[in-house]
N, C-alpha and C. Protein backbone atom coordinates (compact mmCIF):
# COMPACT_ATOMS: atom_id res chain seq x y z
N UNK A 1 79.33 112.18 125.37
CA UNK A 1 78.25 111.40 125.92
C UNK A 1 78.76 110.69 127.17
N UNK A 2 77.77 110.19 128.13
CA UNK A 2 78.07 109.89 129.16
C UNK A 2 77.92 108.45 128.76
N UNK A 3 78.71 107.22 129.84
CA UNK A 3 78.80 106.26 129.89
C UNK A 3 77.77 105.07 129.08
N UNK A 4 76.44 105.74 129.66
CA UNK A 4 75.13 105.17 129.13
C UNK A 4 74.70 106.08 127.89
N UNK A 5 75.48 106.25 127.38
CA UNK A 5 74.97 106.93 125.80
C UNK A 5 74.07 108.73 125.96
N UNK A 6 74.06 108.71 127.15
CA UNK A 6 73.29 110.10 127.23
C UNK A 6 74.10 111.64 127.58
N UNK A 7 73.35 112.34 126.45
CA UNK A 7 74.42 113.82 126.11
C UNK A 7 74.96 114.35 127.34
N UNK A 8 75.62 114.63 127.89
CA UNK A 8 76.13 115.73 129.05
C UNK A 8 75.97 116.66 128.85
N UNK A 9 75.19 117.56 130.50
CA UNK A 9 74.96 118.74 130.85
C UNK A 9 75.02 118.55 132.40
N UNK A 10 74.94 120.18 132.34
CA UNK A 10 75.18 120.44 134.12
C UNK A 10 73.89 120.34 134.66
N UNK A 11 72.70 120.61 133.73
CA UNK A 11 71.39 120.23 135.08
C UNK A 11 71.67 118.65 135.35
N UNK A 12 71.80 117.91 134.28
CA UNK A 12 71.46 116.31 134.79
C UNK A 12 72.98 115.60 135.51
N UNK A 13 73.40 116.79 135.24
CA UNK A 13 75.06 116.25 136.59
C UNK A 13 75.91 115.14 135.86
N UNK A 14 75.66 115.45 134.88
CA UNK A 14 76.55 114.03 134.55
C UNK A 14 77.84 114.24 133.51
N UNK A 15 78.20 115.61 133.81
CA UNK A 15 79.36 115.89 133.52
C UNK A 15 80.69 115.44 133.68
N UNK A 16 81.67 115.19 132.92
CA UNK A 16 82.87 114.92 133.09
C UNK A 16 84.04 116.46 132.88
N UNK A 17 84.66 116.92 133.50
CA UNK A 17 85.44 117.87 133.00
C UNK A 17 86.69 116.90 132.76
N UNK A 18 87.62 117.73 131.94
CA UNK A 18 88.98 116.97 131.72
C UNK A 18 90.21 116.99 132.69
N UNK A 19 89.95 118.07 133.46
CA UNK A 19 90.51 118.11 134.60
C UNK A 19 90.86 116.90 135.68
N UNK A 20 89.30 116.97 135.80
CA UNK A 20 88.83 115.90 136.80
C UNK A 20 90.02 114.27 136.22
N UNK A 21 89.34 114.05 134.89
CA UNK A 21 89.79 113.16 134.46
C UNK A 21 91.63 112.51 134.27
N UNK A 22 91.99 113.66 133.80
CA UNK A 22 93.73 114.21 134.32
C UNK A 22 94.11 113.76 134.72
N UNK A 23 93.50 113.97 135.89
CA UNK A 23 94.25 113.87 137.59
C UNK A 23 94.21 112.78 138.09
N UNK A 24 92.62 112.02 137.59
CA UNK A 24 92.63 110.65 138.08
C UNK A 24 93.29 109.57 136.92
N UNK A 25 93.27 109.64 135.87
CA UNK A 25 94.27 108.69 135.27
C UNK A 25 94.96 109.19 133.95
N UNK A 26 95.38 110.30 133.95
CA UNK A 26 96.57 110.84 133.36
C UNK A 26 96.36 111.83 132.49
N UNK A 27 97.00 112.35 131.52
CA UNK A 27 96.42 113.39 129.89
C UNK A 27 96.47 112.52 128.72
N UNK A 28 97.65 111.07 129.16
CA UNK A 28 98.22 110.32 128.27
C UNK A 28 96.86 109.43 127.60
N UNK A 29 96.07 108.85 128.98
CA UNK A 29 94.97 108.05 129.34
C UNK A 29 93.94 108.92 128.21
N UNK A 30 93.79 109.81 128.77
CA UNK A 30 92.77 111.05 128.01
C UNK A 30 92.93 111.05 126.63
N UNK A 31 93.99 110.93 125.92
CA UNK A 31 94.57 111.05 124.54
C UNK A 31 94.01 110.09 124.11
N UNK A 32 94.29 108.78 124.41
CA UNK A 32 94.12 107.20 124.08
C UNK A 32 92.65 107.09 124.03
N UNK A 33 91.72 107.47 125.01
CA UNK A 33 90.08 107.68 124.75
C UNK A 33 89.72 108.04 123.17
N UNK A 34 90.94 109.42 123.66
CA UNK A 34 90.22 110.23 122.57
C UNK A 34 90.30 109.67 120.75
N UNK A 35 91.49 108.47 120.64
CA UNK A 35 91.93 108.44 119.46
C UNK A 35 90.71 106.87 119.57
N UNK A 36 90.17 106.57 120.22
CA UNK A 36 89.06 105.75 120.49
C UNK A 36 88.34 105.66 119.30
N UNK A 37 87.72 106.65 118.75
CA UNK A 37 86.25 107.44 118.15
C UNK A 37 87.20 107.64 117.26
N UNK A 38 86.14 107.55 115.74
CA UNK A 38 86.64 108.18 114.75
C UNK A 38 85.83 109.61 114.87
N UNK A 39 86.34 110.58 113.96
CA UNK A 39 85.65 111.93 113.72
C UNK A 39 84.13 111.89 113.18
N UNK A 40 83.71 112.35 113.39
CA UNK A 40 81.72 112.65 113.75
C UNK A 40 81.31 111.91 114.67
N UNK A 41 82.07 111.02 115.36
CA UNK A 41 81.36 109.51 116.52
C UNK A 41 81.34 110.30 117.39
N UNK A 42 79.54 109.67 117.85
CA UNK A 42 79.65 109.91 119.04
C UNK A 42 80.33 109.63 119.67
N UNK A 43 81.35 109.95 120.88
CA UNK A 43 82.20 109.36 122.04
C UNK A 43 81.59 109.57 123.44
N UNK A 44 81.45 108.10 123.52
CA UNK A 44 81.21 107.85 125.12
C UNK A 44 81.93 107.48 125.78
N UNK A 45 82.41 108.50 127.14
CA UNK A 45 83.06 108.30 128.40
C UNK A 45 82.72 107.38 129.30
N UNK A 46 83.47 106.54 128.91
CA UNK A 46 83.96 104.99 129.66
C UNK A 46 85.26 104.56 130.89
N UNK A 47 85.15 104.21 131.90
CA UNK A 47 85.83 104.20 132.59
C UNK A 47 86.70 103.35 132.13
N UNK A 48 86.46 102.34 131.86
CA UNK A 48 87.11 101.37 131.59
C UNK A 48 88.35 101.54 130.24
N UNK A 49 87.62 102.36 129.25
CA UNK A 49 88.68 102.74 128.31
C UNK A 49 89.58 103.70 128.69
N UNK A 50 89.43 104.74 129.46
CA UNK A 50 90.45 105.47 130.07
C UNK A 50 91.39 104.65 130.97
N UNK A 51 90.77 103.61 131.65
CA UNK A 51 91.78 102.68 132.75
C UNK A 51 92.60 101.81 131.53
N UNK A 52 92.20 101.42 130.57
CA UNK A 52 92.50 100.68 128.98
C UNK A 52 93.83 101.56 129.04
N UNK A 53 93.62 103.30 128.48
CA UNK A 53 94.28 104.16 128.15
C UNK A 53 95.60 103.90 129.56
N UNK A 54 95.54 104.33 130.69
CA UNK A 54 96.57 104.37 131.74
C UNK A 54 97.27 102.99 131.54
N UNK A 55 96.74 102.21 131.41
CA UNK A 55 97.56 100.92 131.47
C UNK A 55 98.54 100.45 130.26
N UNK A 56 97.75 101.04 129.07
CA UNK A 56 98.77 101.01 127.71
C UNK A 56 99.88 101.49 127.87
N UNK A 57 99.80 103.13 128.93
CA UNK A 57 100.67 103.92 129.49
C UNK A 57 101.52 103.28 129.72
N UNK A 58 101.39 102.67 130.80
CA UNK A 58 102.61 102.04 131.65
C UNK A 58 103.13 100.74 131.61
N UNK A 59 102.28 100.32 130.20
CA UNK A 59 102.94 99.03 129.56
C UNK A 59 104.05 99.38 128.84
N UNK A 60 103.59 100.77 127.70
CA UNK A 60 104.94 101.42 126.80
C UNK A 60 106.00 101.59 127.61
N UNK A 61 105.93 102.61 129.02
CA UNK A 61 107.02 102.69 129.81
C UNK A 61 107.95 101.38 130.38
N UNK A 62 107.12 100.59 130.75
CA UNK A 62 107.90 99.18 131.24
C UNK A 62 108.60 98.31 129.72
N UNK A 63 108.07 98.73 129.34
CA UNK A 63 108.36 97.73 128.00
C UNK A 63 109.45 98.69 127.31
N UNK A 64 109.49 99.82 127.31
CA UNK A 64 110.56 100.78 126.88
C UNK A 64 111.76 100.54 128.04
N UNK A 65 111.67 100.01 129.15
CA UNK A 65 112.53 100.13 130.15
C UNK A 65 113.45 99.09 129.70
N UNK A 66 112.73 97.75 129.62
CA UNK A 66 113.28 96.55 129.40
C UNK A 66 114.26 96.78 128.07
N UNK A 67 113.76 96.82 127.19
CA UNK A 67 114.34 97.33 125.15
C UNK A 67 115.07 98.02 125.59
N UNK A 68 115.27 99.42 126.69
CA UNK A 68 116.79 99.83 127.13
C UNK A 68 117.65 99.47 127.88
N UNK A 69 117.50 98.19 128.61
CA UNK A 69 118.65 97.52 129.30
C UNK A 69 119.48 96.63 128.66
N UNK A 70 118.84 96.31 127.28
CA UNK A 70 119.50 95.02 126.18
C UNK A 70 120.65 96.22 125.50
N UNK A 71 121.63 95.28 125.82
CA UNK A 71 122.86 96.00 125.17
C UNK A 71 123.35 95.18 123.69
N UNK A 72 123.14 95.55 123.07
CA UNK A 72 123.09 95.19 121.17
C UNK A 72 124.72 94.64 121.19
N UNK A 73 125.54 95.02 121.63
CA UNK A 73 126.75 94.29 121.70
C UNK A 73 127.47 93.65 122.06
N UNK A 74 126.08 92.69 122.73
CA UNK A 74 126.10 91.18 123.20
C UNK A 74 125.55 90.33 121.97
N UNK A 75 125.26 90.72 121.25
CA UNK A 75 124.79 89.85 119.76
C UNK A 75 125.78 89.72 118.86
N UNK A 76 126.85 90.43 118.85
CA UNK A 76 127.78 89.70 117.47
C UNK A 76 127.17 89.93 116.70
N UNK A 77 126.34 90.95 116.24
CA UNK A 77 125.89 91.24 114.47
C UNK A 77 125.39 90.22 114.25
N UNK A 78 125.02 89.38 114.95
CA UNK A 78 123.60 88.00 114.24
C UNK A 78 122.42 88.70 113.92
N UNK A 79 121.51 88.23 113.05
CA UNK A 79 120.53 88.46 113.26
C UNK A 79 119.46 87.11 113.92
N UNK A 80 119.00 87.43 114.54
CA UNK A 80 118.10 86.59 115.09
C UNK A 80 116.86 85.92 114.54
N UNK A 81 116.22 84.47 114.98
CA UNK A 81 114.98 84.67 114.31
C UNK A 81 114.47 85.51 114.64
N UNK A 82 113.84 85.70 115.96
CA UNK A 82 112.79 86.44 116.47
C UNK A 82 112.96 87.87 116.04
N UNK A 83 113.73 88.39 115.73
CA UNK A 83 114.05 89.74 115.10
C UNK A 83 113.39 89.92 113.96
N UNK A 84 113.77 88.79 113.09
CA UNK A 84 113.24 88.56 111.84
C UNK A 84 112.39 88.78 111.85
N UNK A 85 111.53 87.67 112.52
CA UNK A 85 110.21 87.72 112.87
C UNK A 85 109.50 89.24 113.40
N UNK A 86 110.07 89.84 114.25
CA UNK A 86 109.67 91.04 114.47
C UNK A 86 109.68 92.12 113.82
N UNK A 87 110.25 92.24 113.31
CA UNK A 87 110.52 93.41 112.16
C UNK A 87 109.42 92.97 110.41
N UNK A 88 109.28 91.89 110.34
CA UNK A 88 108.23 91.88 109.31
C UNK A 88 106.97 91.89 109.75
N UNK A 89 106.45 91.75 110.96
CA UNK A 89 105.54 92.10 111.86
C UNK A 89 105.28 93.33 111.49
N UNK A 90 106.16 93.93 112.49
CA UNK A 90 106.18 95.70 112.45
C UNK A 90 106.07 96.05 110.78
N UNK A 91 106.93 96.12 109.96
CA UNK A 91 106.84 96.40 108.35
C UNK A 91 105.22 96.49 107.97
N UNK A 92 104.68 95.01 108.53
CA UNK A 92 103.34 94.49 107.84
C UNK A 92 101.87 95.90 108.71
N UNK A 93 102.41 95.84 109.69
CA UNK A 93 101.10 96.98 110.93
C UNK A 93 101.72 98.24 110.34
N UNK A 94 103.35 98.66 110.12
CA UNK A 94 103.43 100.36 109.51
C UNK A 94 102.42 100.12 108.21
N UNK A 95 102.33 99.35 107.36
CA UNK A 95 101.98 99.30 105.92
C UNK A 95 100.15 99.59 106.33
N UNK A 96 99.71 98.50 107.27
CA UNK A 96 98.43 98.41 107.17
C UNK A 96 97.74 100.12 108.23
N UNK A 97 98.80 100.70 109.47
CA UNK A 97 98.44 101.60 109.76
C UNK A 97 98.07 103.01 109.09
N UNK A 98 99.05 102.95 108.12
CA UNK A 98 99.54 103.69 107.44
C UNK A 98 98.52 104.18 106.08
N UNK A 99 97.99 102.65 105.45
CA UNK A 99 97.18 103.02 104.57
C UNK A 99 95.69 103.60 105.48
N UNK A 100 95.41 102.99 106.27
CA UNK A 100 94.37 103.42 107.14
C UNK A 100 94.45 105.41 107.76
N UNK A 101 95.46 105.21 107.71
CA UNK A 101 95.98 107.03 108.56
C UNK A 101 95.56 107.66 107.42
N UNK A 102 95.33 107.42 106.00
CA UNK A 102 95.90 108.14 104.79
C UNK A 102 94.16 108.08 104.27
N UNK A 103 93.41 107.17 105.10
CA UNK A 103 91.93 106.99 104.85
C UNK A 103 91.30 107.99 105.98
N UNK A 104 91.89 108.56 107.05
CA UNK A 104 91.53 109.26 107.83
C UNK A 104 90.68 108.43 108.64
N UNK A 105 91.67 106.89 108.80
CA UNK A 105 90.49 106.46 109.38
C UNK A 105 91.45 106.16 111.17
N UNK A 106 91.48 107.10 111.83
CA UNK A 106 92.61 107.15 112.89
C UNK A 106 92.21 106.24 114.22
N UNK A 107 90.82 106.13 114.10
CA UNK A 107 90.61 105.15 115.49
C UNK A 107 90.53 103.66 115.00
N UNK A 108 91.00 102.87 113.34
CA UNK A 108 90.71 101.97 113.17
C UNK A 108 92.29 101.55 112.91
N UNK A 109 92.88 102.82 113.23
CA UNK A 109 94.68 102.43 112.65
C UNK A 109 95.39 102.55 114.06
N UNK A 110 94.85 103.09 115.13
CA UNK A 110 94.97 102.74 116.72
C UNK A 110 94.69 101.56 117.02
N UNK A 111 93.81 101.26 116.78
CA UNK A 111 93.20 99.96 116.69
C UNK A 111 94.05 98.30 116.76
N UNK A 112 94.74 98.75 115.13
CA UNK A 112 96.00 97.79 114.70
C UNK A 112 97.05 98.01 115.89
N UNK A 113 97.53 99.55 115.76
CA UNK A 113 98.29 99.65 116.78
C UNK A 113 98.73 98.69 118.28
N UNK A 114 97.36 99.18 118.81
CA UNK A 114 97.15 98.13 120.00
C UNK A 114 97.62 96.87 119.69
N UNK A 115 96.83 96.05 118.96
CA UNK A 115 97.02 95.10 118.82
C UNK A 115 98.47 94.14 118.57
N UNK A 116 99.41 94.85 117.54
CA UNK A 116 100.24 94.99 117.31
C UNK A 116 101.19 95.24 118.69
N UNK A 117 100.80 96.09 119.80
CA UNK A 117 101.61 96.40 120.55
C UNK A 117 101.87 95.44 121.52
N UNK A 118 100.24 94.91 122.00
CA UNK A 118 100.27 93.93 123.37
C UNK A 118 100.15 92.98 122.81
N UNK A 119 99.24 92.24 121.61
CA UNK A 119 99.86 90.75 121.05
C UNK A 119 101.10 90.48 121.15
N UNK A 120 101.58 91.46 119.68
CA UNK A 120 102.33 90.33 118.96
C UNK A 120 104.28 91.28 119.93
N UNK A 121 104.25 92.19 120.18
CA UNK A 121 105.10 93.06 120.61
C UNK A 121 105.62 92.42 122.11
N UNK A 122 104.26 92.98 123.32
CA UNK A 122 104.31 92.49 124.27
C UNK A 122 104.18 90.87 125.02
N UNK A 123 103.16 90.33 123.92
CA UNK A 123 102.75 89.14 124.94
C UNK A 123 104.05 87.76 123.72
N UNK A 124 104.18 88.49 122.51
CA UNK A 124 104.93 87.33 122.20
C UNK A 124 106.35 87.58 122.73
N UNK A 125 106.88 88.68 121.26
CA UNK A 125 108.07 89.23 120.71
C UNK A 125 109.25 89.60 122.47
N UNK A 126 108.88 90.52 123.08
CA UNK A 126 109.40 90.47 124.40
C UNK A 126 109.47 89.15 125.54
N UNK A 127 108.37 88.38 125.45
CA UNK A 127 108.72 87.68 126.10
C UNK A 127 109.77 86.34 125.79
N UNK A 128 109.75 86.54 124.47
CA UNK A 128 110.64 85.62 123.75
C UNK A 128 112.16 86.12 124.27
N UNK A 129 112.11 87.25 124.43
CA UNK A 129 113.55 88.20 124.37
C UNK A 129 113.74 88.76 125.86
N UNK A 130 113.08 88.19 127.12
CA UNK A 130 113.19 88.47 128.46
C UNK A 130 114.32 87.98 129.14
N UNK A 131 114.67 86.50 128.03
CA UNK A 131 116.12 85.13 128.59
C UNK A 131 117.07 85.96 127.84
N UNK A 132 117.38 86.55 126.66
CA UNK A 132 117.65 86.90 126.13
C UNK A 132 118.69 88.47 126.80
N UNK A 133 117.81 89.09 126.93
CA UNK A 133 118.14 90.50 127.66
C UNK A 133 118.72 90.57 128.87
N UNK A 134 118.17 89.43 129.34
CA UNK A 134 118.30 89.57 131.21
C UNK A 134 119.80 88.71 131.63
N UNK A 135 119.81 87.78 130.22
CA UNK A 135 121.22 86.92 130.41
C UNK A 135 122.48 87.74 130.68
N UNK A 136 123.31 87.89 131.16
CA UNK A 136 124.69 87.77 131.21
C UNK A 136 125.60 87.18 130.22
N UNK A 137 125.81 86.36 130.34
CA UNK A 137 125.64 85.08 129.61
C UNK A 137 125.42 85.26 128.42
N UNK A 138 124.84 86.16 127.55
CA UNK A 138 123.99 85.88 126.49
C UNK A 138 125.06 85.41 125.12
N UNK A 139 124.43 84.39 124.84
CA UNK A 139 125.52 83.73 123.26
C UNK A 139 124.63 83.73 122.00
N UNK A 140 124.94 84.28 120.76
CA UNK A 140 124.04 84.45 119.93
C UNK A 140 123.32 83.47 119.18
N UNK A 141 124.10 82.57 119.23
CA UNK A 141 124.75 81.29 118.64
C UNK A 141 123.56 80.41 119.36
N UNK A 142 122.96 80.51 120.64
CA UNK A 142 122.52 79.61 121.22
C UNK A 142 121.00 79.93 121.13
N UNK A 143 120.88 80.85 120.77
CA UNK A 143 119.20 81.23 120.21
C UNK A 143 118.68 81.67 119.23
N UNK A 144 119.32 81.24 118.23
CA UNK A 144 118.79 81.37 116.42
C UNK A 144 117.77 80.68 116.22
């Protein structure tokens, strides 16, 4: 379906090919739409959720960049709070994705995903761990 809820065809022009779409914001972008909709939903092509989709993109990449510059053997085998904290996070979204995946319910366990990713992942958990990573300096001792 098109943007405004109406079916696509080539007389009324309001086609999207996937091509088109590709090229302008990725296959990755395209995927992320697609896990949008559960199975029998209608899915309507939204700009905005494909721009949603590219940007998740290149949040994972930046955020994967950062998590590979932290060298683990600047910690001394502490464990951290925020670790703590992060990892029963994560435990709690595998458990709740997981029963949801197993309900076939895949656009409501994306869903968590997200949320999980840019809440509590990106906007807390990393930024807690930006002084952390980026230090030189870093003492384990000084951020429990």
């Amino acid at each position: 379906m098109d943007a405004q809820g109406a079916k696509m065809s080539k007389s009324k022009g309001n086609v999207s090919y996937p091509e088109e779409i590709i090229l302008k914001f990725g296959a990755d972008s395209l995927r992320f739409w697609a896990s949008t909709y559960s199975m029998g939903e209608d899915a309507r092509l939204r700009e905005h959720e494909l721009t949603r989709g590219r940007r998740t993109v290149i949040k994972l990449f930046n955020a994967s960049k950062l998590v590979s510059s932290f060298n683990p053997s600047n910690t001394s085998g502490v464990a951290l709070n925020h670790n703590v904290w992060i990892l029963q996070k994560l435990n709690k979204t595998i458990s709740v994705v997981s029963s949801l995946m197993d309900q076939f319910e895949i656009a409501k366990g994306r869903l968590e995903l997200d949320k999980f990713f840019w809440e509590i992942f990106c906007d807390d958990y990393l930024e807690i761990c930006k002084g952390v990573i980026s230090s030189s300096n870093f003492n384990a001792e000084e951020v429990k």
